[in-house]
C-alpha atoms as a PDB file:
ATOM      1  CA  UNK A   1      57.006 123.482  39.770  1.00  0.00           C
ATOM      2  CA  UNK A   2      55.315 126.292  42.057  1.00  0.00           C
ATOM      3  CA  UNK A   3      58.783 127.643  43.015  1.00  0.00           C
ATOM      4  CA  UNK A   4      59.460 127.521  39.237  1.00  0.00           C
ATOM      5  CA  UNK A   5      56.353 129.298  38.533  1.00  0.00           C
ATOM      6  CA  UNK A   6      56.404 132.095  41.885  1.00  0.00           C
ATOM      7  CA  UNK A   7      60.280 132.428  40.479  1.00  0.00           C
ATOM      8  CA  UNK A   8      59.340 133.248  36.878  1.00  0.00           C
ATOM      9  CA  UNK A   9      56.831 135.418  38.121  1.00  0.00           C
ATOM     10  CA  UNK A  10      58.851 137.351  39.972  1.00  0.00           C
ATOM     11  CA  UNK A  11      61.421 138.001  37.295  1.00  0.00           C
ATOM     12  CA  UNK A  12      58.642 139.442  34.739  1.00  0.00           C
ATOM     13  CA  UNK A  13      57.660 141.470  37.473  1.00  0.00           C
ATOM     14  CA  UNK A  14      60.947 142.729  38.514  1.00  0.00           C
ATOM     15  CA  UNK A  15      62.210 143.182  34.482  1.00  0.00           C
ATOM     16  CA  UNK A  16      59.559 146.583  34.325  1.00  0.00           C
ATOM     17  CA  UNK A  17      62.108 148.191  37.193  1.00  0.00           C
ATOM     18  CA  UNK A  18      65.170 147.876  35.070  1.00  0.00           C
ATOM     19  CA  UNK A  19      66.981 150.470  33.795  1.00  0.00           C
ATOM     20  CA  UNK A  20      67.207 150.789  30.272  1.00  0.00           C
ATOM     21  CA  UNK A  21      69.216 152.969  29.566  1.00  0.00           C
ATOM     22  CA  UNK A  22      71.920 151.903  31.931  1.00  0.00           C
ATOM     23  CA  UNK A  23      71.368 148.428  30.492  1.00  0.00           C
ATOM     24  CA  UNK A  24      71.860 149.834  26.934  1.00  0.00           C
ATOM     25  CA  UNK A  25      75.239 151.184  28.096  1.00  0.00           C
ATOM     26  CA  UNK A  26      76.781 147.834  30.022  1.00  0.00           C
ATOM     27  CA  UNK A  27      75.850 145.621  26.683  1.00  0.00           C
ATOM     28  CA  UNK A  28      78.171 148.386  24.585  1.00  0.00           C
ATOM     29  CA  UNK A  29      80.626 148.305  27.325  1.00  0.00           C
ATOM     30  CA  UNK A  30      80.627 144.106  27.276  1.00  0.00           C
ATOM     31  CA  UNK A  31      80.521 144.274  23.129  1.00  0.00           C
ATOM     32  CA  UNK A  32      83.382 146.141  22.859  1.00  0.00           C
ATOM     33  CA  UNK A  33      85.329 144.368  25.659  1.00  0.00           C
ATOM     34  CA  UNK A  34      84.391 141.175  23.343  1.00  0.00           C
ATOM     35  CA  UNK A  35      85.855 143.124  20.499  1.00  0.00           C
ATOM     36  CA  UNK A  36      89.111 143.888  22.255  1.00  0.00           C
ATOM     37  CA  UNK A  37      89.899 140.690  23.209  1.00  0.00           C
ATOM     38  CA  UNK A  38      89.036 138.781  20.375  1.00  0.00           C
ATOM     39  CA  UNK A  39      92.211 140.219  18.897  1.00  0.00           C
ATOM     40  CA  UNK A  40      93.811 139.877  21.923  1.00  0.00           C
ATOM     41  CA  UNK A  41      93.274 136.441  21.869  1.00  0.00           C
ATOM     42  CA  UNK A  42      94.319 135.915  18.036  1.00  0.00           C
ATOM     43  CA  UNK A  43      97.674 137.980  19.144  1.00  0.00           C
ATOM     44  CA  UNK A  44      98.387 135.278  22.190  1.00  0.00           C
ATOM     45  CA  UNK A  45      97.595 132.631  19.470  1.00  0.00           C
ATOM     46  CA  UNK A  46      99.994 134.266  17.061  1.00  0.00           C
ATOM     47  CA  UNK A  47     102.947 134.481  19.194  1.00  0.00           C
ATOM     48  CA  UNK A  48     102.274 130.643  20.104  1.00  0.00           C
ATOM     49  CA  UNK A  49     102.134 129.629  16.402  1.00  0.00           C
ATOM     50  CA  UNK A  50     104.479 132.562  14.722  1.00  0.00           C
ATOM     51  CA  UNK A  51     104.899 130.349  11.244  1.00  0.00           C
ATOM     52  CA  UNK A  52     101.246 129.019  11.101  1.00  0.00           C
ATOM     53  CA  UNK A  53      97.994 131.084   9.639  1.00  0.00           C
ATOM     54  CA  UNK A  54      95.691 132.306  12.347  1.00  0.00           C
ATOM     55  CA  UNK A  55      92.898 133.617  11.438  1.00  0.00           C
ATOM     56  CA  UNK A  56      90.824 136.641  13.093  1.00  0.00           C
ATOM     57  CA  UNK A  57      87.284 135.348  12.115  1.00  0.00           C
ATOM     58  CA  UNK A  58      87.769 131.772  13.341  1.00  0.00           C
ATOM     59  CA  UNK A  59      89.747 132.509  16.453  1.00  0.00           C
ATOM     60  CA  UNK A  60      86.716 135.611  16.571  1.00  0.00           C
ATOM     61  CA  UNK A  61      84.482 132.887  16.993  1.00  0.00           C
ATOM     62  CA  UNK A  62      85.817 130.766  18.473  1.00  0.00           C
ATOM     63  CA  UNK A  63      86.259 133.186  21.417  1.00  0.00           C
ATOM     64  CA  UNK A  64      82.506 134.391  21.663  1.00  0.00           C
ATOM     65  CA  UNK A  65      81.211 130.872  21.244  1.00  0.00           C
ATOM     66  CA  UNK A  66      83.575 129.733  24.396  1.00  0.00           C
ATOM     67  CA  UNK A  67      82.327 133.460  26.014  1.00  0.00           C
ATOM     68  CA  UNK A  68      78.489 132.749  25.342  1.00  0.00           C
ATOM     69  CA  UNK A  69      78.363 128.772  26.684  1.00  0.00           C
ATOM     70  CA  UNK A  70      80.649 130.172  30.167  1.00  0.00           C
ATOM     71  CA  UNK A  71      77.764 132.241  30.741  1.00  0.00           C
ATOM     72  CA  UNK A  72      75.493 129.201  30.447  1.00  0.00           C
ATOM     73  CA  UNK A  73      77.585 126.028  31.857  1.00  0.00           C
ATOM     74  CA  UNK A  74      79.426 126.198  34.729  1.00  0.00           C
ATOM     75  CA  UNK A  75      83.167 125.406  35.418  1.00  0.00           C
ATOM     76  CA  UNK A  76      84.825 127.411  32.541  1.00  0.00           C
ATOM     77  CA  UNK A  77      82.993 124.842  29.797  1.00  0.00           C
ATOM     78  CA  UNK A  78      83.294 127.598  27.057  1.00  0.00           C
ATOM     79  CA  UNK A  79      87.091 127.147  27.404  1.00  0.00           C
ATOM     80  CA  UNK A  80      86.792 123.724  25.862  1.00  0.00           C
ATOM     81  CA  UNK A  81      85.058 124.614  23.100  1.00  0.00           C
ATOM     82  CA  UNK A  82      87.768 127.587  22.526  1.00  0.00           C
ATOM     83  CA  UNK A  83      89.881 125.221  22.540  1.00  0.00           C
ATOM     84  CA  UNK A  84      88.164 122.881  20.062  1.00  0.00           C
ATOM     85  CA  UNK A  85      87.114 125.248  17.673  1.00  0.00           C
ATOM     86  CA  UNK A  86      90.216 126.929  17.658  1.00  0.00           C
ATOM     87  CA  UNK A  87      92.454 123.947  16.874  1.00  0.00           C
ATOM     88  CA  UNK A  88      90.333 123.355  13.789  1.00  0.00           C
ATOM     89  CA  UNK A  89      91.409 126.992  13.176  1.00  0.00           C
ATOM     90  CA  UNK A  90      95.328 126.504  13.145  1.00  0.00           C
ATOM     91  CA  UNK A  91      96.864 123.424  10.829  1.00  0.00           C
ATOM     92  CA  UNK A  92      98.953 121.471  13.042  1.00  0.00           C
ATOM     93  CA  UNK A  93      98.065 123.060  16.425  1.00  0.00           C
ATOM     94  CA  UNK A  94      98.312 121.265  20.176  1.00  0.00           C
ATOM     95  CA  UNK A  95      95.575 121.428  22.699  1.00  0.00           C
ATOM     96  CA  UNK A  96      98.596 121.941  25.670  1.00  0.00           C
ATOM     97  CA  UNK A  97      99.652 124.818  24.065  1.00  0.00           C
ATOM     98  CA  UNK A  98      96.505 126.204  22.971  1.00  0.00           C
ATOM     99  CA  UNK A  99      95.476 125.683  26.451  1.00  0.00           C
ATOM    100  CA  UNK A 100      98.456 127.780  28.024  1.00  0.00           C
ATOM    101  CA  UNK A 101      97.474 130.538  25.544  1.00  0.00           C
ATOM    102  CA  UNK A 102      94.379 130.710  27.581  1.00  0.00           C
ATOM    103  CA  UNK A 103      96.380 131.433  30.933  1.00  0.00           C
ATOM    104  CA  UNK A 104      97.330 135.445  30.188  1.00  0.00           C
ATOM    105  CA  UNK A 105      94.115 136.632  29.710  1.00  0.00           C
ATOM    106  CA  UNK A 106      92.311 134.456  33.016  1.00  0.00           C
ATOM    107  CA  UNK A 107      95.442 136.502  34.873  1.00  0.00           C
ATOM    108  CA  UNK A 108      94.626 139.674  33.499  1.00  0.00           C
ATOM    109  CA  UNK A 109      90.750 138.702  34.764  1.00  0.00           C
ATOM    110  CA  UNK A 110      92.051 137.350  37.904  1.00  0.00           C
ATOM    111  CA  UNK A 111      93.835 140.498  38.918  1.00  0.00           C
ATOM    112  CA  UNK A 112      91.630 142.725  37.629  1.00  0.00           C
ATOM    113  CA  UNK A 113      88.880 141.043  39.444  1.00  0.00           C
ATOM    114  CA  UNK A 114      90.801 141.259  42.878  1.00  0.00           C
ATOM    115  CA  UNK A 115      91.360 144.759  42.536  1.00  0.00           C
ATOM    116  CA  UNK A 116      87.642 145.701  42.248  1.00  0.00           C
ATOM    117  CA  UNK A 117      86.936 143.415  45.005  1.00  0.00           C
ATOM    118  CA  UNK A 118      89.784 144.714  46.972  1.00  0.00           C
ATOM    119  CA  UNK A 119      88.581 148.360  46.237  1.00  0.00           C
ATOM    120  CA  UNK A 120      84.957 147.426  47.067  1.00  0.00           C
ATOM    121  CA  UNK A 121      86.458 146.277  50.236  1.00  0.00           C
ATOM    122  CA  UNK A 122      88.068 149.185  51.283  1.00  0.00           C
ATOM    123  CA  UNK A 123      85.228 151.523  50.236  1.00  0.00           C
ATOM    124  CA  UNK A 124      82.559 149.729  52.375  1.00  0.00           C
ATOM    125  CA  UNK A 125      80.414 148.896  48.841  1.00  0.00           C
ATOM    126  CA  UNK A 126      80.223 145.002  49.916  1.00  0.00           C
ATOM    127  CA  UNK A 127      77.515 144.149  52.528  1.00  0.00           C
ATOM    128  CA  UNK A 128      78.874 142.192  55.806  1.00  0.00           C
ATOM    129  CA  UNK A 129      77.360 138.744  56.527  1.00  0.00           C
ATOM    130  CA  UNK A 130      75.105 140.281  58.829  1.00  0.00           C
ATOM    131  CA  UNK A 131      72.733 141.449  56.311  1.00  0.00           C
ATOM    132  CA  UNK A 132      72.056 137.505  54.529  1.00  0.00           C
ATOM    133  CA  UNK A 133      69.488 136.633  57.463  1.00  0.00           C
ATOM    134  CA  UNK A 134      67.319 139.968  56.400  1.00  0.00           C
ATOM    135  CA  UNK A 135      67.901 139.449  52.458  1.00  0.00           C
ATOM    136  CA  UNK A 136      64.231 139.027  50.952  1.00  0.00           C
ATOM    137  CA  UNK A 137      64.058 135.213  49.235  1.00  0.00           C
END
């Protein structure tokens, strides 16, 4: 419980150094990433099902439900529920391909991910392993 507690602690006391502003600015930057890809998503689903009704508020959210409980549970849970919700969305619809709509846009993230990490690479942003023995715990 005292780690707990000096943990806690430290995180109020660490929230007063935050950045606002620049806070403000990633949230509007991660909404409207969210509201690009909702579509997106809806679009994937569309060309899977091209003779069935899918529709943009229940594939909507669908996709941020999945979106908020991956940034709570581990191992890509909020995919599930995509799924799950989704199929309730579109009469007739099959988790296997409703799964393999999922696989375009965790490409696009893959790729775009290992370009920024490749980049970050090159430019010397990424500490070494060197510096984990001095990192404050």
């Amino acid at each position: 419980m005292t780690t707990f507690y000096h943990a806690f602690t430290k995180f109020l006391d660490d929230l007063g150094s935050v950045g606002w502003q620049n806070l403000g600015i990633a949230i509007g930057f991660h909404l409207l990433r969210l509201a690009f890809r909702c579509p997106a998503w809806r679009n994937i689903l569309r060309a899977a099902y091209p003779k069935k009704r899918v529709p943009l508020v229940g594939v909507s959210g669908a996709y941020l439900a999945g979106v908020g409980i991956n940034s709570i549970l581990p191992a890509r849970a909020g995919d599930a529920l995509k799924l799950f919700l989704v199929k309730r969305q579109i009469v007739d619809s099959h988790y296997p391909t409703l799964g393999a709509t999922l696989i375009p846009e965790t490409l696009l993230d893959s790729v775009v991910a290992a370009i920024i990490v490749g980049w970050a690479l090159a430019a010397g942003a990424l500490p070494g392993l060197g510096v984990l023995p001095s990192l404050d715990t």
